[in-house]
Protein backbone atom coordinates (compact mmCIF):
# COMPACT_ATOMS: atom_id res chain seq x y z
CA UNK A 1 -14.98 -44.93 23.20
CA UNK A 2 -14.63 -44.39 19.52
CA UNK A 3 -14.68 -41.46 17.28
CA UNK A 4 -18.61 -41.39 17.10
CA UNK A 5 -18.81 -41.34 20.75
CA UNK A 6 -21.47 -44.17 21.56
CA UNK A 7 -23.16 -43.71 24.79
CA UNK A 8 -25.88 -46.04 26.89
CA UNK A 9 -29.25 -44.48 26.97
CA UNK A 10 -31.88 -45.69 29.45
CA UNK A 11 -35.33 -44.54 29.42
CA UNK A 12 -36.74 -45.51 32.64
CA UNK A 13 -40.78 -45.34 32.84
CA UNK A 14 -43.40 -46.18 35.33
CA UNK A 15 -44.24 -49.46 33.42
CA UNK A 16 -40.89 -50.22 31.57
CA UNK A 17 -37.42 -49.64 31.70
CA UNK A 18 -35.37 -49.90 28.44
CA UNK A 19 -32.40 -49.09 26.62
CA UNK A 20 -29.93 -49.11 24.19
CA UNK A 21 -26.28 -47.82 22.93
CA UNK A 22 -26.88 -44.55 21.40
CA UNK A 23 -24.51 -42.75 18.38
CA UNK A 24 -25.02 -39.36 19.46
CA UNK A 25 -23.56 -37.64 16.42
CA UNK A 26 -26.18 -39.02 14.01
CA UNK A 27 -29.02 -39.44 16.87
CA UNK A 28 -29.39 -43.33 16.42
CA UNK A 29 -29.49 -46.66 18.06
CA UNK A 30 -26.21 -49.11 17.54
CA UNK A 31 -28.08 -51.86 18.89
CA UNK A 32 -31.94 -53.20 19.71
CA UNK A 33 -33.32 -51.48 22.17
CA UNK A 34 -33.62 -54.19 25.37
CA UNK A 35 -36.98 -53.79 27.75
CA UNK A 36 -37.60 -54.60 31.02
CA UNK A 37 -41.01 -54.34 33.27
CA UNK A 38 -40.75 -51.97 36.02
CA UNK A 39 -40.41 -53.73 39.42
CA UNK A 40 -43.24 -53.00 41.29
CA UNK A 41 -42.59 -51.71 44.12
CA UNK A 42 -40.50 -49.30 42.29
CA UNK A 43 -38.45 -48.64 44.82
CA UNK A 44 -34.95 -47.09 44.06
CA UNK A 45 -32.62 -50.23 44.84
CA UNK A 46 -35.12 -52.25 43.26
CA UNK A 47 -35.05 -49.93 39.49
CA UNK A 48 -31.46 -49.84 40.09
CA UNK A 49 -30.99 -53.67 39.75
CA UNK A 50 -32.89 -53.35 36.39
CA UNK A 51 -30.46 -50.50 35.36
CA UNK A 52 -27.96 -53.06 36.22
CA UNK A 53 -29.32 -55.76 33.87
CA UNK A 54 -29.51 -53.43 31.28
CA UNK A 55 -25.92 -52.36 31.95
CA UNK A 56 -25.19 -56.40 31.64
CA UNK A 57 -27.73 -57.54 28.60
CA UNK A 58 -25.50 -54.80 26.79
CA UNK A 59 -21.94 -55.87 28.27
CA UNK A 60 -21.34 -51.80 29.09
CA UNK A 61 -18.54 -49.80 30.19
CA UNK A 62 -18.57 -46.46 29.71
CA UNK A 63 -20.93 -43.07 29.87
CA UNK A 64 -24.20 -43.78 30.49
CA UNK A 65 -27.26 -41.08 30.37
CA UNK A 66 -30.08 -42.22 32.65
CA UNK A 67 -34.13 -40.90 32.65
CA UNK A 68 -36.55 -40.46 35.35
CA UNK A 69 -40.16 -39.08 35.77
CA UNK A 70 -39.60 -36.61 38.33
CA UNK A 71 -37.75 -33.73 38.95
CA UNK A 72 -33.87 -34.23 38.95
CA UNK A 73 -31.88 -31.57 40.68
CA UNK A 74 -28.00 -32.73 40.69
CA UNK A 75 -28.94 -36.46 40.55
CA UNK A 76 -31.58 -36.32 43.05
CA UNK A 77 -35.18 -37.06 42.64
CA UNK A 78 -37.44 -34.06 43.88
CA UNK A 79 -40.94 -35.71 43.40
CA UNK A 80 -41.94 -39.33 42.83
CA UNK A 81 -45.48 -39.17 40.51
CA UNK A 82 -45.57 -42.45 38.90
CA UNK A 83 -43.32 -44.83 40.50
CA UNK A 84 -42.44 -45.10 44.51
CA UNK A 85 -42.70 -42.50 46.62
CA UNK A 86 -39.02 -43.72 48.44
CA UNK A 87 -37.52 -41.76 45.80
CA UNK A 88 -37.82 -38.18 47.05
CA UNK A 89 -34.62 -37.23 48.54
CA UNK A 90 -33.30 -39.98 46.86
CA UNK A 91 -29.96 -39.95 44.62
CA UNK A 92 -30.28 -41.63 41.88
CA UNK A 93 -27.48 -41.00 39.96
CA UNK A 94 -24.89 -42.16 42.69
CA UNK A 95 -27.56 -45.15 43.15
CA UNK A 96 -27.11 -45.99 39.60
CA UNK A 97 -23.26 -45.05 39.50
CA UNK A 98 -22.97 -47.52 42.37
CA UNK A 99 -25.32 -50.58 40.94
CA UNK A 100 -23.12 -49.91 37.61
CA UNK A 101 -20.10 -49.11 38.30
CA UNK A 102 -20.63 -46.77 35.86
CA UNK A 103 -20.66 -43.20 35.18
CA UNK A 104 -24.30 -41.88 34.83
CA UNK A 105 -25.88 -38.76 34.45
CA UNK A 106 -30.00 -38.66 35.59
CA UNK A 107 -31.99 -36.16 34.01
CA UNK A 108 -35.66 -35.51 33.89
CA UNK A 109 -37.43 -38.29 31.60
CA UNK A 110 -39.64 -35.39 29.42
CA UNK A 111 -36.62 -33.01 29.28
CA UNK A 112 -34.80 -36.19 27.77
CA UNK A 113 -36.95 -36.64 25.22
CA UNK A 114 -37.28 -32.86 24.45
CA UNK A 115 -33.11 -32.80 24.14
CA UNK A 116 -33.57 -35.57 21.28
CA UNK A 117 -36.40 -34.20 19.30
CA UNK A 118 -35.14 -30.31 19.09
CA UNK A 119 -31.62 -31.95 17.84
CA UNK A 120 -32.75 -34.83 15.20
CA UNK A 121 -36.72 -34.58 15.30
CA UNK A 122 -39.57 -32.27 15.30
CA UNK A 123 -37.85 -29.33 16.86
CA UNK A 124 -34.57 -29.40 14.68
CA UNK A 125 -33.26 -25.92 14.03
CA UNK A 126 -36.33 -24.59 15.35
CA UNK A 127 -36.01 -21.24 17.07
CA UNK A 128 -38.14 -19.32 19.46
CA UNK A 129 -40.19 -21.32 22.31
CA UNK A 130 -41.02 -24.97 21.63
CA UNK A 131 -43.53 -26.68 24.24
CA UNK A 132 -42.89 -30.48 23.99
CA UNK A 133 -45.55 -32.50 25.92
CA UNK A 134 -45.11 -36.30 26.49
CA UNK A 135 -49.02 -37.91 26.36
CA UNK A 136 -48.66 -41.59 28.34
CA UNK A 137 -48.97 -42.95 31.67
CA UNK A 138 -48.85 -38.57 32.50
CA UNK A 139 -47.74 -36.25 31.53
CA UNK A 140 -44.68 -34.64 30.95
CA UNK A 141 -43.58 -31.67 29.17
CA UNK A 142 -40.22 -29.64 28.24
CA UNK A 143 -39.89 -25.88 26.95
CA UNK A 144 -36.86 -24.66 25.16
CA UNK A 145 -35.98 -20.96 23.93
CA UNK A 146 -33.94 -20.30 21.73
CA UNK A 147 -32.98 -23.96 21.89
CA UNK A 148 -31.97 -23.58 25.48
CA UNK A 149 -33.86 -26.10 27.70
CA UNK A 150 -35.80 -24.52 31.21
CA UNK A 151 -35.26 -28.15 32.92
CA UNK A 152 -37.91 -30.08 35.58
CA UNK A 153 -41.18 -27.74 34.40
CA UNK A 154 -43.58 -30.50 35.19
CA UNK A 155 -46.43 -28.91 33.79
CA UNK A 156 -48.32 -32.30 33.94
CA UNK A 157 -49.29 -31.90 37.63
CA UNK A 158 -50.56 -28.25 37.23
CA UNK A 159 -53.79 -27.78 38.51
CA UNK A 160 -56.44 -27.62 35.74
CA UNK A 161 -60.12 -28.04 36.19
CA UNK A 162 -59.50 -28.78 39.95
CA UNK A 163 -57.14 -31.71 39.54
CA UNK A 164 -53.72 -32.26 37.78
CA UNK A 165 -53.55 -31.59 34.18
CA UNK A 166 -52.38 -35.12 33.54
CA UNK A 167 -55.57 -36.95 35.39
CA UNK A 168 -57.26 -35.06 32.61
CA UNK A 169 -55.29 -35.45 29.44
CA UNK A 170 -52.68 -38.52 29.62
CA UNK A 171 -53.39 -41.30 27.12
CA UNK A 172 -53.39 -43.47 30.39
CA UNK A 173 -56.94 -41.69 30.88
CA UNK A 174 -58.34 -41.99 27.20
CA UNK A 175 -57.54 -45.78 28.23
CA UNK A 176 -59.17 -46.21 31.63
CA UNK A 177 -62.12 -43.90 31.35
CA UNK A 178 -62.71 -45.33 27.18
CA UNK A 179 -62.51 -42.03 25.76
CA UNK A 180 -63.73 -42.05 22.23
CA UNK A 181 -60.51 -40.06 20.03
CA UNK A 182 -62.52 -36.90 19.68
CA UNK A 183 -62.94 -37.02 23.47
CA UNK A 184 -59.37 -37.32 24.11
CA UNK A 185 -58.82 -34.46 21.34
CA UNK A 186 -60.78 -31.91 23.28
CA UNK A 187 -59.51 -32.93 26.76
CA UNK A 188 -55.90 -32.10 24.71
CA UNK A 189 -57.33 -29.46 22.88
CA UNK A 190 -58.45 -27.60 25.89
CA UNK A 191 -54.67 -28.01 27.80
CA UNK A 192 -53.41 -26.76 25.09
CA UNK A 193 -55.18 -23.26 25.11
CA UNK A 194 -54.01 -23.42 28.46
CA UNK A 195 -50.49 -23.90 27.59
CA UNK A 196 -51.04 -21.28 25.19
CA UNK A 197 -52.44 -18.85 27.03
CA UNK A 198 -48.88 -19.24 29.52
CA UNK A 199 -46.34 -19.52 27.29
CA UNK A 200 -47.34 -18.04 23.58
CA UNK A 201 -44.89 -21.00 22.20
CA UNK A 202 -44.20 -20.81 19.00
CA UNK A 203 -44.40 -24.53 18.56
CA UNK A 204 -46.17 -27.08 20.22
CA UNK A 205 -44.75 -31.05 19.85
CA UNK A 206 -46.82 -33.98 21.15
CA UNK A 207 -44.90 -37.05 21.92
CA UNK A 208 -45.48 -39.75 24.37
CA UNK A 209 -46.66 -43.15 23.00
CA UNK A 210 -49.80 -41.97 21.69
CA UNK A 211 -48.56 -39.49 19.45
CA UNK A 212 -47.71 -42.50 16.70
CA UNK A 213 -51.71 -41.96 16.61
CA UNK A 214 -51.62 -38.57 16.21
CA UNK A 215 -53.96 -38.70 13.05
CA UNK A 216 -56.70 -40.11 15.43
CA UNK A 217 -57.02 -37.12 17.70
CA UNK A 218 -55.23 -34.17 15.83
CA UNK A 219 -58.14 -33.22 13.84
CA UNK A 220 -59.93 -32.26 16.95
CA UNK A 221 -57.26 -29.85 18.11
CA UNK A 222 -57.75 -26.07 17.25
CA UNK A 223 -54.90 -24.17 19.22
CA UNK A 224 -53.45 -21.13 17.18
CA UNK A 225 -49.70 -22.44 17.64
CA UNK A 226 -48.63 -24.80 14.98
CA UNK A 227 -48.87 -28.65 17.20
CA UNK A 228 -46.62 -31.30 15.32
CA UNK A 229 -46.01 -34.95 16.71
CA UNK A 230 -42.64 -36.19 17.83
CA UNK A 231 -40.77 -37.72 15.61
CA UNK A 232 -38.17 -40.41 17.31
CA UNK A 233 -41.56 -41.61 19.16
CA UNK A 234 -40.23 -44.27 21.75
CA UNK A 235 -36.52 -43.67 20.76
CA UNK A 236 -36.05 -40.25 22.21
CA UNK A 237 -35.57 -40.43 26.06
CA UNK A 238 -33.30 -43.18 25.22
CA UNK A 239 -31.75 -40.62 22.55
CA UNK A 240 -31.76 -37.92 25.00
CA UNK A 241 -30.79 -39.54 28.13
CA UNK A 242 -27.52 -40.27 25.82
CA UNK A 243 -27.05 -36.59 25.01
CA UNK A 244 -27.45 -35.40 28.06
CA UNK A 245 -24.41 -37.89 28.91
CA UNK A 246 -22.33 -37.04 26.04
CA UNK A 247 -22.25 -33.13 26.83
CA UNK A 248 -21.07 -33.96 30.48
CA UNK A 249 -18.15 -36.15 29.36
């Protein structure tokens, strides 16, 4: 490994898995970012074989920082929202490390993304309490203070209006139920004054794949705290999961 320290990122979501070598000095990718479809079932030996392509697309040896939607507690997968429920109890970073033959270390997918954007994005020398919420297939969400992270918050499967916050407010849901934008706005409008309400943040970042539409649906949005969109858009769990790896080697 070279003076810049380059690290593998891998992003893995509940419809694709991708990655990419990451410089984690200047926050940016040394090579295109390679995609793969989630298997479905997304079991754990079966996303570890795609880990392992992506290891081999990228001819890898070395660190590798790893992302998954649940909560990760010392490599292992606590919950299992949006890919197969085999995963609970499940460790994933000795999985991966085995499938590898790599060193790898799993964090939460949001918190990933959170890591990237308070170091080279939205939240950048930003002080106080930052919410980050991640708007896609769920939703995810990450709260730093002071620039310290509170890891695996999972606010997206809080109860509001008698089901989990993200059956009411993911982009996945503006898609299947054909939510015009100002409908979407004040279903994300009204989680946010929730959000609010919990945590007076001092800044509130939207990312997920919908926020590169942020224009669309920001207009509707009237929460007191300042809401920005993410900057490093689909770059930043793969951005992330690479910090996350460079501070543990």
């Amino acid at each position: 490994m070279d003076d810049r320290q380059i690290i593998l990122g891998v992003d893995i979501g509940g419809s694709g898995i991708k990655g990419a070598p990451v410089d984690v000095e200047l926050g940016r990718l040394t090579d295109t970012r390679h995609r793969i479809k989630t298997p479905k079932p997304s079991t754990p030996d079966a996303v570890a074989e795609v880990v392992a392509a992506l290891v081999k697309h990228f001819e890898w040896q070395g660190p590798i920082g790893c992302t998954f939607p649940a909560v990760i507690r010392n490599g292992t997968a606590y919950s299992a929202a949006n890919v197969d429920k085999s995963w609970i109890g499940t460790n994933g970073q000795a999985l991966f490390e085995q499938a590898t033959g790599q060193e790898v270390v799993l964090l939460n997918d949001a918190d990933a993304a959170a890591l990237a954007e308070m170091r080279f994005g939205a939240g950048r020398d930003r002080r106080g309490t930052v919410l980050l919420l991640t708007l896609g297939t769920g939703i995810g969400s990450a709260i730093f203070r002071h620039g310290v992270l509170l890891p695996n918050t999972e606010l997206g499967h809080m109860e509001f209006r008698g089901m989990e916050a993200e059956h009411y407010a993911a982009d996945s849901v503006r898609e299947k139920e054909e939510l015009s934008w100002e409908a979407f706005g004040e279903r994300v409008d009204q989680l946010l004054d929730y959000f609010e309400m919990l945590f007076s943040p001092d800044l509130i970042i939207i990312g997920g794949g919908v926020s590169k539409e942020y224009l669309d649906f920001f207009p509707y949005l009237s929460t007191k705290t300042p809401v920005v969109p993410a900057q490093l858009r689909n770059e930043a769990g793969i951005i992330g999961a690479a910090l996350a790896a460079g501070e543990e080697s």
